[in-house]
N, C-alpha and C. Protein backbone atom coordinates (compact mmCIF):
# COMPACT_ATOMS: atom_id res chain seq x y z
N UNK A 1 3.13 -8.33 -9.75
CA UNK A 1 4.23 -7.80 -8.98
C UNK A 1 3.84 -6.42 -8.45
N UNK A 2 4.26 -6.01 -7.43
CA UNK A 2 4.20 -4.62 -6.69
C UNK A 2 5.32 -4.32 -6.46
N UNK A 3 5.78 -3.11 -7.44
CA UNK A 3 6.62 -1.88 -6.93
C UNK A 3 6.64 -0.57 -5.89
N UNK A 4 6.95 -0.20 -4.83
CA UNK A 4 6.87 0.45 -4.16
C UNK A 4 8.10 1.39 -3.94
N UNK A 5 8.18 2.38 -4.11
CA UNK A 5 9.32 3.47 -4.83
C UNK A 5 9.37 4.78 -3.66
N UNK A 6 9.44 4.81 -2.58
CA UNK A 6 9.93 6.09 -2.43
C UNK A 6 8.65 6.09 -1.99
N UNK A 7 8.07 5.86 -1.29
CA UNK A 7 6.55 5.84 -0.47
C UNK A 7 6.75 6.09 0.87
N UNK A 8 6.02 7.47 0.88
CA UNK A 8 5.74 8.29 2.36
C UNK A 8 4.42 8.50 2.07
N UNK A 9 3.76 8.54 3.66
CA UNK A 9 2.38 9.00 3.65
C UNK A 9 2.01 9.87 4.96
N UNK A 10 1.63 11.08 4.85
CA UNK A 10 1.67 12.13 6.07
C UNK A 10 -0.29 11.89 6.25
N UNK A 11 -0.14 11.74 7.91
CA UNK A 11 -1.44 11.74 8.34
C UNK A 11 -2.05 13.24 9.24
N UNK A 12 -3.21 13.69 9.03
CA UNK A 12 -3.43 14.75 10.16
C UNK A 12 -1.81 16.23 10.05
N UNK A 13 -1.06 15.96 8.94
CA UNK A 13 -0.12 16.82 8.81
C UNK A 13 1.53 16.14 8.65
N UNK A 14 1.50 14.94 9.55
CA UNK A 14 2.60 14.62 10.31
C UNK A 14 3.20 13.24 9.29
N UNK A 15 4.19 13.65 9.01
CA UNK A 15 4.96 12.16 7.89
C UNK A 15 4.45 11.19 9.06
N UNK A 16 4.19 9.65 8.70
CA UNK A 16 3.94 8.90 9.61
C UNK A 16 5.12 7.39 8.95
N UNK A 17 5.01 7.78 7.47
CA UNK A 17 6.01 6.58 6.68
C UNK A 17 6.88 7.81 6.08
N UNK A 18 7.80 7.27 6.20
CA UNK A 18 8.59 8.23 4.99
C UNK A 18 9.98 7.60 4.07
N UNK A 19 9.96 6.99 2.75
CA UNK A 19 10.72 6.59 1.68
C UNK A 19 10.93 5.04 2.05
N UNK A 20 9.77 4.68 1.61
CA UNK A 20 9.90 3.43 2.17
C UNK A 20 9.75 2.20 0.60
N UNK A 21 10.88 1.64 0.33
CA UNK A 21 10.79 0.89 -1.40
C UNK A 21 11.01 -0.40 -0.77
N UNK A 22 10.39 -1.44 -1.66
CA UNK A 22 10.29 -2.67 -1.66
C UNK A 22 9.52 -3.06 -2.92
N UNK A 23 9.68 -4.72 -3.64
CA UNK A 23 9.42 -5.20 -4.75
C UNK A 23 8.71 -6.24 -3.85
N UNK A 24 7.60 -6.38 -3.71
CA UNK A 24 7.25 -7.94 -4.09
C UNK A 24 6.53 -8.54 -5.13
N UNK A 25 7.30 -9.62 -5.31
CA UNK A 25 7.26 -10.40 -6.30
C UNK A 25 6.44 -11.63 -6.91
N UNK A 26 5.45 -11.62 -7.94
CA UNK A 26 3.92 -12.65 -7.78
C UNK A 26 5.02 -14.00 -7.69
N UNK A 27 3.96 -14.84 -6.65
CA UNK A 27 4.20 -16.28 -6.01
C UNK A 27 5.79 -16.35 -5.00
N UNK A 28 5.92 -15.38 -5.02
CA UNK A 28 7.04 -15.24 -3.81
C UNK A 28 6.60 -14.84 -2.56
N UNK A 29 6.74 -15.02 -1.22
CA UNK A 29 6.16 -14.37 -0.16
C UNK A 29 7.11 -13.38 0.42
N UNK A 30 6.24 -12.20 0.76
CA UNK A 30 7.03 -10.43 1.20
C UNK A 30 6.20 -10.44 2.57
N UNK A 31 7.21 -10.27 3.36
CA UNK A 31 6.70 -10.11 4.77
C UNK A 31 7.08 -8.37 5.18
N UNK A 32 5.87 -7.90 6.00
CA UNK A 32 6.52 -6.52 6.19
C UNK A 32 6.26 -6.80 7.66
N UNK A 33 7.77 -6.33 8.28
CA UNK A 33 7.57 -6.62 9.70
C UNK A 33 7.97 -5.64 10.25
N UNK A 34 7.44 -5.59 11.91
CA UNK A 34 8.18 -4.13 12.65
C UNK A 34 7.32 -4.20 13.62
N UNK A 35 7.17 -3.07 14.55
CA UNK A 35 6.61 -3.51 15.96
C UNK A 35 5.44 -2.62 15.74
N UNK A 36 4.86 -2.43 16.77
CA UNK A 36 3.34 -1.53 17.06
C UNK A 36 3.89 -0.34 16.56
N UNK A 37 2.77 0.40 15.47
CA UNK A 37 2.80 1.35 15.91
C UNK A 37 4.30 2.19 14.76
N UNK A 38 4.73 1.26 13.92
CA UNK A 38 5.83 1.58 13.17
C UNK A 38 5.30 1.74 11.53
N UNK A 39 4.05 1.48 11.09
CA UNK A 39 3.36 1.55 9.98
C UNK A 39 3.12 0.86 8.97
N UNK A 40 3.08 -0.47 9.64
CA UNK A 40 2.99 -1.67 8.71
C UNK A 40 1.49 -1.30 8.03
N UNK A 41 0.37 -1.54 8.89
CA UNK A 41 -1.00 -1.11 8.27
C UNK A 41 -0.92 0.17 7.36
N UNK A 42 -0.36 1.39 7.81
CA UNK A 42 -0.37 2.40 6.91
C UNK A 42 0.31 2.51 5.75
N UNK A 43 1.38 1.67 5.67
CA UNK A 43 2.02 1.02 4.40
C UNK A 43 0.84 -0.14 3.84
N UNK A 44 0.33 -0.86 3.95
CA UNK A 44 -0.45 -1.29 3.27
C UNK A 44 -1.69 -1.04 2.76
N UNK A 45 -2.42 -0.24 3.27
CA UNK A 45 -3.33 0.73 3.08
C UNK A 45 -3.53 1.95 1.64
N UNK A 46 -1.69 2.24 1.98
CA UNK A 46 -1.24 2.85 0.89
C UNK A 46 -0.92 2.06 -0.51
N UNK A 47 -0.46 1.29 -0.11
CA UNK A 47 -0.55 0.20 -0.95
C UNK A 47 -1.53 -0.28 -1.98
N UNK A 48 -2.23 -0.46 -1.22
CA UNK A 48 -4.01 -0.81 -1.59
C UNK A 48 -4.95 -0.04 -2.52
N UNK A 49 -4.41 1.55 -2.08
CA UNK A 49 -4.96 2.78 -2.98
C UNK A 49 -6.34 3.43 -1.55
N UNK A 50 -5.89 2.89 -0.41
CA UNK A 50 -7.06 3.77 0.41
C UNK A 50 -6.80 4.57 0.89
N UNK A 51 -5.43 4.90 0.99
CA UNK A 51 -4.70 5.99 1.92
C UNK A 51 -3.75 6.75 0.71
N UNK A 52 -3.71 8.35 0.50
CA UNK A 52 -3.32 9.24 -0.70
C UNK A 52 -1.29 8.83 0.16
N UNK A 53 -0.86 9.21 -1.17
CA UNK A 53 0.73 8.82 -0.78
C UNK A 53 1.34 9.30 -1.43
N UNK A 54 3.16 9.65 -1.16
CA UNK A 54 4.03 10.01 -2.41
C UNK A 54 4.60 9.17 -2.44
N UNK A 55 5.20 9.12 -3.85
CA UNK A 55 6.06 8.05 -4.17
C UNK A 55 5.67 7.47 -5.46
N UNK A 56 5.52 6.18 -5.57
CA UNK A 56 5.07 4.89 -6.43
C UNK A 56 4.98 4.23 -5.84
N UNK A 57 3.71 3.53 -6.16
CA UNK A 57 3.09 2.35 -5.87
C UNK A 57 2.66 2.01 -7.30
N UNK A 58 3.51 0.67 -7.96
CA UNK A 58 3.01 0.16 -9.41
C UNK A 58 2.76 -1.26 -9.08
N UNK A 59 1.64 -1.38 -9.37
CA UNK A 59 0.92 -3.08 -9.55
C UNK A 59 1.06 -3.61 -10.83
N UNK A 60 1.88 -4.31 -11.12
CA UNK A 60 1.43 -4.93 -12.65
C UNK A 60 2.11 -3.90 -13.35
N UNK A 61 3.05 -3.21 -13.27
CA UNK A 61 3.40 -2.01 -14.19
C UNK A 61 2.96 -0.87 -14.02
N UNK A 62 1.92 -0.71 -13.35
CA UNK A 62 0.57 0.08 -13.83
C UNK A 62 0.83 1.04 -12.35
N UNK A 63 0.61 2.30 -12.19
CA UNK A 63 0.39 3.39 -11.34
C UNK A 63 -0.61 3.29 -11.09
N UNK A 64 -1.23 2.72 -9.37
CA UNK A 64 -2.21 2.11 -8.56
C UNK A 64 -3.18 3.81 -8.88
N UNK A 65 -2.02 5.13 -8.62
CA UNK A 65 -2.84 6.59 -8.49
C UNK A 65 -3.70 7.00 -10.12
N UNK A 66 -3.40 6.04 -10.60
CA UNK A 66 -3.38 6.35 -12.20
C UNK A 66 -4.74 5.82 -13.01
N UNK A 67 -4.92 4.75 -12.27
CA UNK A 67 -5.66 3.27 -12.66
C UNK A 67 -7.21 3.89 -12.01
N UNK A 68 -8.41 3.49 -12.64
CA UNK A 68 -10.01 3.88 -12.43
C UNK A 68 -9.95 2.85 -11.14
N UNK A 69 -10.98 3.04 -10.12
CA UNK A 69 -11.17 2.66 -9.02
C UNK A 69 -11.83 0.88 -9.58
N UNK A 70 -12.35 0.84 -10.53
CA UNK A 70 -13.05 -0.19 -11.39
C UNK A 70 -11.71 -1.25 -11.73
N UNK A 71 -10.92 -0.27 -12.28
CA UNK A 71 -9.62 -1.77 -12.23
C UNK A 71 -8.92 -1.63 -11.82
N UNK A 72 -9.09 -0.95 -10.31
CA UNK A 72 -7.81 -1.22 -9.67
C UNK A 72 -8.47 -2.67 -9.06
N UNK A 73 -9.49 -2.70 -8.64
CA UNK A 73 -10.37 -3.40 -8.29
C UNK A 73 -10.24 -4.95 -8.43
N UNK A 74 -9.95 -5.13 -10.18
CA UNK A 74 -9.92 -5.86 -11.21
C UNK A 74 -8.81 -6.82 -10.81
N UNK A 75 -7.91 -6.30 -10.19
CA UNK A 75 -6.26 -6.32 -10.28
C UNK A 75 -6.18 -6.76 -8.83
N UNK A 76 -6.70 -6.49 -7.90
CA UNK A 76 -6.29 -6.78 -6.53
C UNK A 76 -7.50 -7.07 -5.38
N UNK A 77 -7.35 -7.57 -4.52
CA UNK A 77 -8.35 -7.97 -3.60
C UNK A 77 -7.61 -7.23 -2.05
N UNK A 78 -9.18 -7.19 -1.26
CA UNK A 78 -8.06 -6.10 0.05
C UNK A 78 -9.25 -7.15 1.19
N UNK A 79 -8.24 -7.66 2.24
CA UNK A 79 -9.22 -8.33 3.37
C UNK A 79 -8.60 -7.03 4.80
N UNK A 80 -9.15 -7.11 5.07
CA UNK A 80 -9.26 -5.87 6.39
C UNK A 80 -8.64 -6.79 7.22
N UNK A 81 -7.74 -6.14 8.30
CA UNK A 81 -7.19 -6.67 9.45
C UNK A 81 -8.46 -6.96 10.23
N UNK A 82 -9.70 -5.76 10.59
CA UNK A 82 -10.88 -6.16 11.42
C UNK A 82 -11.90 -6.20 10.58
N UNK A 83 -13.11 -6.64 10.63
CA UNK A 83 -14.38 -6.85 9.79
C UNK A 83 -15.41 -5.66 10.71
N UNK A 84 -16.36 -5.38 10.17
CA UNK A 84 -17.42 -4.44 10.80
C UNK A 84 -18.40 -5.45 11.86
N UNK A 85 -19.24 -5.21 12.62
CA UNK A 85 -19.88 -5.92 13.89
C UNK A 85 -21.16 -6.14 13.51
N UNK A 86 -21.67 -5.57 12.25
CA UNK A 86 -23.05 -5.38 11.54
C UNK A 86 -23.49 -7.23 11.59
């Protein structure tokens, strides 16, 4: 399960998300929707642990900011919207 609590994330200075909570729930499907440009990617990103954030973000109970890069690892898989051209 993923808890998400009060999650803002300021880019270059500028809030870009700000208090944004949602639960999703293992084997249930969570859709995050919204138009260009409204911060779906930067909410998930944050999510993920690649992008620094306030709030909570708990996976499994567990504080994603809290957890060694080794199991956050352990715990979750991340596929990129684009792949590299290599």
């Amino acid at each position: 399960m993923i808890d998400v609590l009060n999650l803002s994330v300021r880019l270059a200075g500028k809030t870009v998300v700000h208090d944004v909570s949602f639960t999703a729930k293992a084997g249930a499907l969570t859709a995050i929707c919204g138009p260009n440009g409204s911060g779906k990617t930067t909410i998930m990103k944050a999510v993920s642990g690649e992008l620094a954030y306030q709030g909570s973000v708990r996976l499994n109970e567990a504080e994603i900011g809290n957890l060694h890069v080794w199991k956050l690892a352990e715990m979750r898989g991340v596929l990129p919207q684009a792949g590299s051209k290599d």
